[in-house]
Protein backbone atom coordinates (compact mmCIF):
# COMPACT_ATOMS: atom_id res chain seq x y z
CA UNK A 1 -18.76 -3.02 -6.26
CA UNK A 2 -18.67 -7.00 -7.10
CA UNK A 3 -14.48 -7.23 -6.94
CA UNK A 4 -11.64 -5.86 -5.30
CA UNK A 5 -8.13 -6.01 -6.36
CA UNK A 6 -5.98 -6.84 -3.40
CA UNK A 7 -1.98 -6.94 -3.44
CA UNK A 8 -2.66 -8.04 -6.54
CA UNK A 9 -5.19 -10.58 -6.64
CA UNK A 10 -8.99 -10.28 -7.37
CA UNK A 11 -11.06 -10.97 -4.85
CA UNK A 12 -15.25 -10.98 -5.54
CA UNK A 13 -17.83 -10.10 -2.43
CA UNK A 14 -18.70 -13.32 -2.20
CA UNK A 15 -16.44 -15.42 -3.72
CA UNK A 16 -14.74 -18.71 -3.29
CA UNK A 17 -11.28 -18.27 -2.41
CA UNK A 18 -9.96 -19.93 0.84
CA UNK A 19 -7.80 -17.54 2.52
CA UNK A 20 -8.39 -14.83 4.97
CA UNK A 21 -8.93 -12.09 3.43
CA UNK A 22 -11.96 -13.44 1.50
CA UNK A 23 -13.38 -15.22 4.37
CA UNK A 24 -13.09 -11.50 5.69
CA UNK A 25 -14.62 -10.02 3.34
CA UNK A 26 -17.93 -12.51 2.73
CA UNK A 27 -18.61 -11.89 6.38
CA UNK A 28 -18.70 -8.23 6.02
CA UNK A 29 -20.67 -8.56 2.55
CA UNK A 30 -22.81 -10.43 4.41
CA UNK A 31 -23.49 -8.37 7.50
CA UNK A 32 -24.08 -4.85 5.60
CA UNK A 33 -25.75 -3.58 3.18
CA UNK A 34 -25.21 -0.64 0.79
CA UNK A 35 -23.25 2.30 1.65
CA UNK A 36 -22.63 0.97 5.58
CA UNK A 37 -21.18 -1.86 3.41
CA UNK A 38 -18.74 0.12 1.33
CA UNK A 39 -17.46 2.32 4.23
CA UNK A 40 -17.06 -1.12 6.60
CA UNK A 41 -14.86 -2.71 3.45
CA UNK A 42 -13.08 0.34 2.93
CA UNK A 43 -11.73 0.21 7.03
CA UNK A 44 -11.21 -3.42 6.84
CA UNK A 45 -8.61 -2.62 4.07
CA UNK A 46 -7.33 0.38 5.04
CA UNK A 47 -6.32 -2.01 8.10
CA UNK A 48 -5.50 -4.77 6.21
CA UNK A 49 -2.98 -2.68 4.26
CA UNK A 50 -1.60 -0.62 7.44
CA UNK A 51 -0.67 -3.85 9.00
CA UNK A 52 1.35 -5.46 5.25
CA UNK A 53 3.49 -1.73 5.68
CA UNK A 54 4.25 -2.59 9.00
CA UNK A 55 5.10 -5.79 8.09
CA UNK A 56 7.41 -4.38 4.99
CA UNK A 57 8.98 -2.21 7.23
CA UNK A 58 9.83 -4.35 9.98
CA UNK A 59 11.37 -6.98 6.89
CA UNK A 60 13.27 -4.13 6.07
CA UNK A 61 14.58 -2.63 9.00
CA UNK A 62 15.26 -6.76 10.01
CA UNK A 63 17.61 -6.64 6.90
CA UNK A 64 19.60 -3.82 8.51
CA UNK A 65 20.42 -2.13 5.00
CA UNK A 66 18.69 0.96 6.42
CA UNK A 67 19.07 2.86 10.23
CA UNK A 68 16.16 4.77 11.40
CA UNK A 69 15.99 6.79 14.41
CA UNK A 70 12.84 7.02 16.83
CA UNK A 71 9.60 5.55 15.12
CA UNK A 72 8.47 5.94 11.42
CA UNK A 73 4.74 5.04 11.11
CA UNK A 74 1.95 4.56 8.21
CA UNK A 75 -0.94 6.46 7.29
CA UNK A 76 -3.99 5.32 5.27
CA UNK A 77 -6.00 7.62 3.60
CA UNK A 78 -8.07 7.91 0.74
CA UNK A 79 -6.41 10.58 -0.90
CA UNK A 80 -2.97 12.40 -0.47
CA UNK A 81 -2.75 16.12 -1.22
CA UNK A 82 -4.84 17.04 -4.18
CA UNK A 83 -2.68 14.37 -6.74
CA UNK A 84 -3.75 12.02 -8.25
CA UNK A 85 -0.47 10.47 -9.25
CA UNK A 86 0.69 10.54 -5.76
CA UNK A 87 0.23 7.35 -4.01
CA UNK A 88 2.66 8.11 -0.87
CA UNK A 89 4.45 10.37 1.38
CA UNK A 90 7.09 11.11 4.03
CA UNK A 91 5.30 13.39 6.28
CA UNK A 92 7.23 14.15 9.66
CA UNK A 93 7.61 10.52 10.82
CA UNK A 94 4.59 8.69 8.94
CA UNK A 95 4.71 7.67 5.51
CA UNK A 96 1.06 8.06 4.33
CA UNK A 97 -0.50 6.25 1.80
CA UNK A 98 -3.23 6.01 -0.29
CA UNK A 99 -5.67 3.72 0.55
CA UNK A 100 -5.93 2.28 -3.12
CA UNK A 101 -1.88 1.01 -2.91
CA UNK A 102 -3.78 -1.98 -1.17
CA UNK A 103 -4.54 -3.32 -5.00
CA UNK A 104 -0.75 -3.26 -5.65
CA UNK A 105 0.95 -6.47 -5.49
CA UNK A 106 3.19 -7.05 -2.87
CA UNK A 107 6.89 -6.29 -4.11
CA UNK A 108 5.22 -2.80 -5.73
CA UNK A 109 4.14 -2.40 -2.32
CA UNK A 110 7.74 -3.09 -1.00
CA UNK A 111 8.97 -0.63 -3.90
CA UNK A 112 6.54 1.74 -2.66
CA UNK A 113 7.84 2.21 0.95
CA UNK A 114 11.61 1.62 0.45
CA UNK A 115 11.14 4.82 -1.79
CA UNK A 116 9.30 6.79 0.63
CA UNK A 117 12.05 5.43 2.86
CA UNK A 118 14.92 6.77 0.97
CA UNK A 119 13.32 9.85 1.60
CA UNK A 120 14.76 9.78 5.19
CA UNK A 121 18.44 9.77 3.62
CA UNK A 122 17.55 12.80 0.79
CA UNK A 123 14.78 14.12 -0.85
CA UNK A 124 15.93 14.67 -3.95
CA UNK A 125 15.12 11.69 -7.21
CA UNK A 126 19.60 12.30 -7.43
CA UNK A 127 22.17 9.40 -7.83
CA UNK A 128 22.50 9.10 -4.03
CA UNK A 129 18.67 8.50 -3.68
CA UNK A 130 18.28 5.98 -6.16
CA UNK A 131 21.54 3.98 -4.77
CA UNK A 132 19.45 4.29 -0.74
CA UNK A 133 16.62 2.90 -2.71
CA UNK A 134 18.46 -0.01 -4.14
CA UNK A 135 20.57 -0.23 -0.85
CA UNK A 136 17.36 -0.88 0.82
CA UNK A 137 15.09 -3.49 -1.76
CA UNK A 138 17.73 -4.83 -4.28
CA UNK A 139 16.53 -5.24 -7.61
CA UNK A 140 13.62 -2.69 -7.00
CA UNK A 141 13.32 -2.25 -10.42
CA UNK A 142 10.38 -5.09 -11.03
CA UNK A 143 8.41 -3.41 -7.92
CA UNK A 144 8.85 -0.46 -9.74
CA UNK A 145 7.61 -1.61 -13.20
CA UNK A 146 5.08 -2.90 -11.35
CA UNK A 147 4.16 0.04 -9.76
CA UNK A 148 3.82 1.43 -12.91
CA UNK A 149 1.74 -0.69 -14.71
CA UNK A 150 -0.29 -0.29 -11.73
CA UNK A 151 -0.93 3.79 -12.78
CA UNK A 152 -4.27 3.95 -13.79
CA UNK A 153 -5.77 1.38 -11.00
CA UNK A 154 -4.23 3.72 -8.50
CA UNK A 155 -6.19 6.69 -9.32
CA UNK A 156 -9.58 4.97 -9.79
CA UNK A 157 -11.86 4.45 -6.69
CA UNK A 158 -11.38 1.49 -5.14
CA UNK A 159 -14.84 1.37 -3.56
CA UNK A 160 -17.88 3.86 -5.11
CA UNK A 161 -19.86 4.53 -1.96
């Protein structure tokens, strides 16, 4: 494990950029070793990601295209069910996700949870679903292509421990 792809950027243990997250992440590279090292990464991004839901939600639910009653709240794990396609869910009142949606870039990441969002209106892939959907993140449709072209990323490991 020498890079990471993070909401869309790559990001090297290591490396030179100047923002947070790879200040972040030299610290930890520097502090552990081997598979300590891994697992420490992996919870640093599993919170890193938890928190940029939270944040897409609260943009959303800010925009006031969408009403939700009582709390709706994320999940980050490292796999979902036994697909591999899947990269999220509606579960009760979580949406879980997959802990390798943190290399998606940010408006896939949008696309992502206004989906699993939609999924509070109807769970069906119908006409009404796809207008919620839109409703919620106009012009979801580059999220969504991005989403796509993010496939195979998705169900690679993120991290080999």
């Amino acid at each position: 494990m020498n890079s990471l792809l993070i909401f869309g950027k790559k990001y090297r243990l290591k490396g030179r950029r100047e923002d947070d997250i790879q200040k972040r992440l030299n610290e930890l590279a520097s502090k552990f070793n081997g598979k300590e090292s891994a697992q420490i990464i992996k919870e640093f991004l599993a919170d890193l990601l938890h928190s940029e839901l939270a944040q897409l939600y609260g943009q959303i639910l800010d925009a006031g295209k969408i009403d939700v009653f009582g709390t709706l709240d994320f999940e980050v794990t490292e796999t979902i069910d036994k697909r591999m396609r899947r990269i999220a869910k509606m579960k009760d009142n979580r949406i879980i996700v997959k802990l390798n949606a943190i290399s998606l870039p940010r408006s896939a990441l949008k696309y992502v949870v206004s989906h699993e969002m939609a999924h509070l209106v109807t769970k069906k892939h119908g006409n009404r679903f796809w207008k919620t959907v839109e409703s919620i993140y106009p012009g979801y449709e580059d999220g969504q292509r991005l989403f796509i072209r993010s496939e195979e990323i998705l169900r690679t490991p993120l991290i080999s421990v």
